[in-house]
Protein backbone atom coordinates (compact mmCIF):
# COMPACT_ATOMS: atom_id res chain seq x y z
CA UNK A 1 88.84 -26.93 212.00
CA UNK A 2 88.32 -26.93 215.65
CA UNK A 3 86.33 -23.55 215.94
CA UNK A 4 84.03 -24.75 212.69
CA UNK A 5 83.09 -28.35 214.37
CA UNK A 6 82.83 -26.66 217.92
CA UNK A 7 80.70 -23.61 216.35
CA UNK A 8 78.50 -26.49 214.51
CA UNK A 9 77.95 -28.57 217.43
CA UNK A 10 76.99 -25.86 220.03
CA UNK A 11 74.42 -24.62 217.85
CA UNK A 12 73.28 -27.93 217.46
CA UNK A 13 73.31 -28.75 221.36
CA UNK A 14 71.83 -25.47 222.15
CA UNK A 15 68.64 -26.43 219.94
CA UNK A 16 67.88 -29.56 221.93
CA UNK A 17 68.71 -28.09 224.89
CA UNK A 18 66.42 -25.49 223.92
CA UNK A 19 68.83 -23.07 224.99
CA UNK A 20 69.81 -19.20 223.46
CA UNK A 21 72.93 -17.33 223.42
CA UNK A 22 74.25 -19.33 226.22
CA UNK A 23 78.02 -20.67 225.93
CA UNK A 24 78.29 -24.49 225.54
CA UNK A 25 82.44 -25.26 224.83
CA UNK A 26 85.41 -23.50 227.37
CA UNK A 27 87.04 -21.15 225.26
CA UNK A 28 90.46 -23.00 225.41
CA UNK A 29 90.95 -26.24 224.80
CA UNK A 30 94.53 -27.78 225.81
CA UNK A 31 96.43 -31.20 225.37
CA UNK A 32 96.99 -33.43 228.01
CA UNK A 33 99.24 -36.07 228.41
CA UNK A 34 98.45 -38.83 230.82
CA UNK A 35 101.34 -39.13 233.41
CA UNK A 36 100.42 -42.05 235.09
CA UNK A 37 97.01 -44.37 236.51
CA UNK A 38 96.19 -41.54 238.95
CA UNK A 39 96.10 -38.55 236.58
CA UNK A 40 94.09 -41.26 234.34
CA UNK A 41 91.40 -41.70 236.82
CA UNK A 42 91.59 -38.07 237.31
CA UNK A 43 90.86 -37.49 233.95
CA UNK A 44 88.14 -39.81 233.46
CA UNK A 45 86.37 -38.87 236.51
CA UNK A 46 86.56 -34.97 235.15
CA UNK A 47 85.28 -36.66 232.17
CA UNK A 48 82.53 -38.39 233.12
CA UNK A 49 81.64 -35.29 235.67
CA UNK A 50 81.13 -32.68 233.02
CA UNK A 51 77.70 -33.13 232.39
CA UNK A 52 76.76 -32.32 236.06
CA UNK A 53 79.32 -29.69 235.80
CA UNK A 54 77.64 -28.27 233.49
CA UNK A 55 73.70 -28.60 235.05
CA UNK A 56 72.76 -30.58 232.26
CA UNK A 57 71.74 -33.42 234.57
CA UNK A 58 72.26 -33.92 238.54
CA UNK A 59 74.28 -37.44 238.38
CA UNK A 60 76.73 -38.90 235.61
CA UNK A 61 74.35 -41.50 234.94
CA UNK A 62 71.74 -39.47 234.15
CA UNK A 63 73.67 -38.14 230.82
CA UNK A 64 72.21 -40.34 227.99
CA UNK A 65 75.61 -39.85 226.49
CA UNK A 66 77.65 -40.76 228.82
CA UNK A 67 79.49 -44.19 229.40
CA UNK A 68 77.49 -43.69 233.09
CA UNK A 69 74.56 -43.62 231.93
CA UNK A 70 72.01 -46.29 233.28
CA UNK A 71 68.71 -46.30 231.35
CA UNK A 72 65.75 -46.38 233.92
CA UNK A 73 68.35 -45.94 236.70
């Protein structure tokens, strides 16, 4: 189920992003379980971080789709 919706959805993000036969998803995936209010905030930051991780945009806010995001920021 996994590889169908993550097949699906990089196709999908690829055509806005008006990308080709680039990779959009890791290849693993993994659980995590939160150990405590630091790993949390860990977690969220790598979270909200992704998108610049990933060059889609330079600062968290700038990711439409992100809980950062500020419109007209």
């Amino acid at each position: 189920m996994l590889h169908s919706w993550k097949s699906f959805t990089s196709k999908e993000a690829n055509k806005i992003l008006k990308r080709v036969g680039q990779t959009f998803w890791q290849s693993e995936s993994y659980d995590h379980l939160i150990r405590d209010d630091d790993d949390r905030a860990r977690c969220v930051a790598y979270t909200i971080n992704n998108p610049v991780s990933a060059r889609l945009c330079a600062r968290p806010e700038d990711w439409q789709w992100s809980s950062a995001y500020r419109a007209g920021s």
